[in-house]
Structure formats: C-alpha cells, structure tokens
C-alpha atoms as a PDB file:
ATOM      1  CA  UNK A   1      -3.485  -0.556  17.708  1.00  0.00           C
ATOM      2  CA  UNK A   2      -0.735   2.147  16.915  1.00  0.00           C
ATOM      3  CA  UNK A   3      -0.208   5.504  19.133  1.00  0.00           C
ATOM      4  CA  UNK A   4      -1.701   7.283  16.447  1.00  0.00           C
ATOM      5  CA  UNK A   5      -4.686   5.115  16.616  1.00  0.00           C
ATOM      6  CA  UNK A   6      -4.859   6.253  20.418  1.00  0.00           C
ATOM      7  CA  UNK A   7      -4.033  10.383  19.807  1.00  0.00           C
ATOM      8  CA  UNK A   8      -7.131  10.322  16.999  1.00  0.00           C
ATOM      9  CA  UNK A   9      -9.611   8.013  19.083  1.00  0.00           C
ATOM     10  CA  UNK A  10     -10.201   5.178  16.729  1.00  0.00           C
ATOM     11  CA  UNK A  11     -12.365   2.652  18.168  1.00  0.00           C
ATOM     12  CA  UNK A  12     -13.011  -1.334  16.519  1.00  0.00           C
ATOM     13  CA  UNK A  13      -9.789  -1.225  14.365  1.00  0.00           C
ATOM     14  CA  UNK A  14      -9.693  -4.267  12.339  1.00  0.00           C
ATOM     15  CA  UNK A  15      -6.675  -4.887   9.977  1.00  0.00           C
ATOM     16  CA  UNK A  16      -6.880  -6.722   6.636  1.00  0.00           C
ATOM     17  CA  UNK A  17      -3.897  -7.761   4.222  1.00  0.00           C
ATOM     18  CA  UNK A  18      -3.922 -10.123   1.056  1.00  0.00           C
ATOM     19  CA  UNK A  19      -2.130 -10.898  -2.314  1.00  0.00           C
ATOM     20  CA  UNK A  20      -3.928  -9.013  -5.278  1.00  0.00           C
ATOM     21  CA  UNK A  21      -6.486  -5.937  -5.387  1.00  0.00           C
ATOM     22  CA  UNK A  22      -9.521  -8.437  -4.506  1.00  0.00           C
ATOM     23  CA  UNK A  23      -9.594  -6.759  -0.765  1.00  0.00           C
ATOM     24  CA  UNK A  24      -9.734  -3.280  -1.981  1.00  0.00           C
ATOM     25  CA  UNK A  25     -12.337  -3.732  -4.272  1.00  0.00           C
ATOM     26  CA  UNK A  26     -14.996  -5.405  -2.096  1.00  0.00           C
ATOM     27  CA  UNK A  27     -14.001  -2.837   0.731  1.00  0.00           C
ATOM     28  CA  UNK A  28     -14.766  -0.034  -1.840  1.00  0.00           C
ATOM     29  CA  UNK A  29     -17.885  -1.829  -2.553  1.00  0.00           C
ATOM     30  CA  UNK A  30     -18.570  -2.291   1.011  1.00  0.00           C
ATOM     31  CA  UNK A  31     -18.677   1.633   1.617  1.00  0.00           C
ATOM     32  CA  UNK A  32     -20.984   2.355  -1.324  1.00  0.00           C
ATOM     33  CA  UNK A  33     -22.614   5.671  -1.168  1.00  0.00           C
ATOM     34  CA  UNK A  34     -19.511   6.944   0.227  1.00  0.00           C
ATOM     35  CA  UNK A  35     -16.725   9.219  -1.430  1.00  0.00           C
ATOM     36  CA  UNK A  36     -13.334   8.568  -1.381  1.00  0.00           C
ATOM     37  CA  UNK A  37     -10.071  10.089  -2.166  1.00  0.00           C
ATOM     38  CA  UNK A  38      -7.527   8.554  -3.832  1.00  0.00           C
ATOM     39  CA  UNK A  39      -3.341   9.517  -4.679  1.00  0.00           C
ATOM     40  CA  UNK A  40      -1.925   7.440  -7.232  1.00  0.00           C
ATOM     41  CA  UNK A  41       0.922   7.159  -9.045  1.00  0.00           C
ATOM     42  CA  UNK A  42       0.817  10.672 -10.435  1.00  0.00           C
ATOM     43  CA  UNK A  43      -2.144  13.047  -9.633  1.00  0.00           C
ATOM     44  CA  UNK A  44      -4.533  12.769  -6.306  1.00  0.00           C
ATOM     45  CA  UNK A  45      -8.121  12.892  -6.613  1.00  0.00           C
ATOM     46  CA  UNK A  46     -10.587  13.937  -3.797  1.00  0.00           C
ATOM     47  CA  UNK A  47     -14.507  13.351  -3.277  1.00  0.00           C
ATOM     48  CA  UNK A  48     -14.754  10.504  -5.987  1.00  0.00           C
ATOM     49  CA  UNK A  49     -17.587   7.948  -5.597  1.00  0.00           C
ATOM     50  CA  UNK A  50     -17.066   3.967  -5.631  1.00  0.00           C
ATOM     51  CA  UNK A  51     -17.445   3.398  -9.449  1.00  0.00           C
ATOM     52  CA  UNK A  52     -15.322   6.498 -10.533  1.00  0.00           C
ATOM     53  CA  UNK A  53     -12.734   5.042  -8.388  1.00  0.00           C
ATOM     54  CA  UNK A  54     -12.413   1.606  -9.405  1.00  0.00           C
ATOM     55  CA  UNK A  55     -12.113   3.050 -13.090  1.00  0.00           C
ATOM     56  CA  UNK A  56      -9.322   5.423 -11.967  1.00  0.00           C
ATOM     57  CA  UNK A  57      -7.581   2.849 -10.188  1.00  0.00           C
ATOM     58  CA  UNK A  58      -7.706   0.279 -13.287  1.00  0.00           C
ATOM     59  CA  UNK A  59      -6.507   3.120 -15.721  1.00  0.00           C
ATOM     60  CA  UNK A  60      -3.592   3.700 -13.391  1.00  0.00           C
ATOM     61  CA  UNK A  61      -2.757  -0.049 -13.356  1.00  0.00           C
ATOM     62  CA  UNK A  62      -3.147  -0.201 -16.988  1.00  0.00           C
ATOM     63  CA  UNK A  63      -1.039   2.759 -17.622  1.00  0.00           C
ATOM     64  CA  UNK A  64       2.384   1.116 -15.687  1.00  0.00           C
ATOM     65  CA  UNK A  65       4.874  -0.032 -18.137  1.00  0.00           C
ATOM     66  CA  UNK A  66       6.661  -2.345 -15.443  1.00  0.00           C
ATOM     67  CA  UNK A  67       4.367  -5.569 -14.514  1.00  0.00           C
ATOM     68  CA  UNK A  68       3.877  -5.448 -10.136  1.00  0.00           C
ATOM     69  CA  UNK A  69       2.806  -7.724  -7.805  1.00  0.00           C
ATOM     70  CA  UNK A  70       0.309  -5.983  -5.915  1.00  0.00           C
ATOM     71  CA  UNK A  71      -0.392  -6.943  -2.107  1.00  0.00           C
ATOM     72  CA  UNK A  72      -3.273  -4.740  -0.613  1.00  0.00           C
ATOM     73  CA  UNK A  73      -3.361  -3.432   3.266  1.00  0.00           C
ATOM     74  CA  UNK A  74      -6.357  -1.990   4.808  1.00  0.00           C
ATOM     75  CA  UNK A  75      -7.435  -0.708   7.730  1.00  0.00           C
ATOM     76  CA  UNK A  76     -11.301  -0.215   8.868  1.00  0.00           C
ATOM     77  CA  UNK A  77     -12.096   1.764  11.870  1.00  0.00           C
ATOM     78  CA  UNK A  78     -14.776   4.091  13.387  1.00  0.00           C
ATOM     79  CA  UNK A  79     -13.847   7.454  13.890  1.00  0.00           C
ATOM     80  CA  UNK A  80     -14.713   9.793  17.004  1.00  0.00           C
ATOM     81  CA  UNK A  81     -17.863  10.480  15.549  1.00  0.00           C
ATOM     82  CA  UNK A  82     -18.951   6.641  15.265  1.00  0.00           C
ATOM     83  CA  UNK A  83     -18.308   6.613  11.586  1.00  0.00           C
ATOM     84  CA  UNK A  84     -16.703   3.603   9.839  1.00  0.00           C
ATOM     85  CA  UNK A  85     -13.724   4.211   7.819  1.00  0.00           C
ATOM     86  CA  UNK A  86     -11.247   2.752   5.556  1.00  0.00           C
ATOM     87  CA  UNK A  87      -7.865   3.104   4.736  1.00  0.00           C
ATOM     88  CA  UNK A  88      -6.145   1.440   1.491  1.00  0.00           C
ATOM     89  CA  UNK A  89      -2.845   0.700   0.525  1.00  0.00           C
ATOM     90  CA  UNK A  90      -1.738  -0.866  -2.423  1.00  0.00           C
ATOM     91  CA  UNK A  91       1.653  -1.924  -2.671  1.00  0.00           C
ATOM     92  CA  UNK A  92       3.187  -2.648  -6.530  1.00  0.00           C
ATOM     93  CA  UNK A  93       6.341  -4.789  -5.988  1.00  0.00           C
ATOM     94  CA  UNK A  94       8.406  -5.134  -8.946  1.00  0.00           C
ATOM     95  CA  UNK A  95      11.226  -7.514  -8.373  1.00  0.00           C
ATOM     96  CA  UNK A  96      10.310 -10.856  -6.260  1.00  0.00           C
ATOM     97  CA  UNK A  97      13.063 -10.073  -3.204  1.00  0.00           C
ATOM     98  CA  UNK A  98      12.390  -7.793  -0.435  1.00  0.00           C
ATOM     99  CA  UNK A  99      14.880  -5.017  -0.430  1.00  0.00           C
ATOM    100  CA  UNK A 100      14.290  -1.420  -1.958  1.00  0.00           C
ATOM    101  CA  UNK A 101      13.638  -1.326  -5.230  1.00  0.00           C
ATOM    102  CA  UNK A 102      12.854   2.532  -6.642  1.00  0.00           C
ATOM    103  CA  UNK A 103      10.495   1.067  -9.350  1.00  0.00           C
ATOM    104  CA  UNK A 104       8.082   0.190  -6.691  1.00  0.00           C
ATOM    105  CA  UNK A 105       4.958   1.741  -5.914  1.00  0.00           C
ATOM    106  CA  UNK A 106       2.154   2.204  -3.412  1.00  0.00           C
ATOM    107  CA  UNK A 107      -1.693   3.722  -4.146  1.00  0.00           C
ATOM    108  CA  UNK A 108      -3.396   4.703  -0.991  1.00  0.00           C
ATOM    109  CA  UNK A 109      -7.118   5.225  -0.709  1.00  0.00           C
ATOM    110  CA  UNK A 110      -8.970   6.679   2.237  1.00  0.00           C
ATOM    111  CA  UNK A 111     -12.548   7.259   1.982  1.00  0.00           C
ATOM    112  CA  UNK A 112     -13.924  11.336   3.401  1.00  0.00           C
ATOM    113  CA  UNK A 113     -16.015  12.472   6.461  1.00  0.00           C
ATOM    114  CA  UNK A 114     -19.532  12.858   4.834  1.00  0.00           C
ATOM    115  CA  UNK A 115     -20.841  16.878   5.112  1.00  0.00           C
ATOM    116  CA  UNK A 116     -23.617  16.920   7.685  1.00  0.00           C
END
C-alpha cells in the first residue's frame, strides 16, 4: 500500500502484473457495464464502455510501427465510497535490456466514478 493509497482511502488493494495484454483484457471484462477512460499513445478518451475500449486499444497497437513487448500492471481497489476500481498500465518495451529507451511506451486505463 503506497502513501497515496492512505491520503485517498483505498481499502482491499490488490496488485496484479503479467507478460502480455491478457490481464487487462479480462479486468476490462471483469468491470463490464462500467466506463472507462483511456490515454494512449496520442489522444485520451473519457467515458468509453468495455467493447469501445478494447477496439481503441487494438487500433493503437496496430498503428505502432516499432514491435513492443508489452507487460501489463494493474491495480484493483475500492474507493471511499465502496466502489471497486481499476487502474491499467501497459508498458511497450522496445529493446530487450532495461535502461531508458525513448521509443518506449506506456497506455494507462482507469475506469470513472459512475453518476448517481
């Protein structure tokens, strides 16, 4: 649990990693009905639902010209108000060592406080 964890009162904070985009798209699958946004490579989008998403997020794989090797982190949590939430990172690597490389890349996904 980070301090920022603490300041926003997250509660149940599980953390998930893994090789590939597998994890990110059963946790968008796991939060269906919910809306998400998501800031890729070049534009952000805000209040998209599960099935829009996965097809934004496959264009904007598709559309890279240098070949990554993606490793997903996520974090699931419930919020103050006892709501469950995600957050999604997807991490392109583009060279196999572990230093900076500029050509890398990183997609994060968070999913939105429903309207009451």
């Amino acid at each position: 649990m980070s301090f920022i964890d603490v300041i926003k009162r997250r509660n149940n904070i599980v953390t998930h990693e893994s090789e590939g985009i597998n994890l990110a798209i059963s946790l968008i699958n796991e939060f269906e009905g919910r809306t998400f946004t998501f800031r890729g490579s070049k534009n952000k989008y805000i209040g998209l639902r599960g099935e829009k998403l996965l097809k934004l997020i496959q264009e904007d794989l598709d559309s890279m010209l240098v070949l990554y090797r993606y490793m997903t982190r996520a974090k699931t949590y419930t919020d103050r108000k006892g709501l469950s939430q995600v957050e999604i990172r997807l991490i392109g690597k583009a060279s196999a060592m572990r230093k900076y490389n500029p050509l890398d890349i990183e997609l994060d996904i968070t999913t939105e406080t429903p309207e009451a």
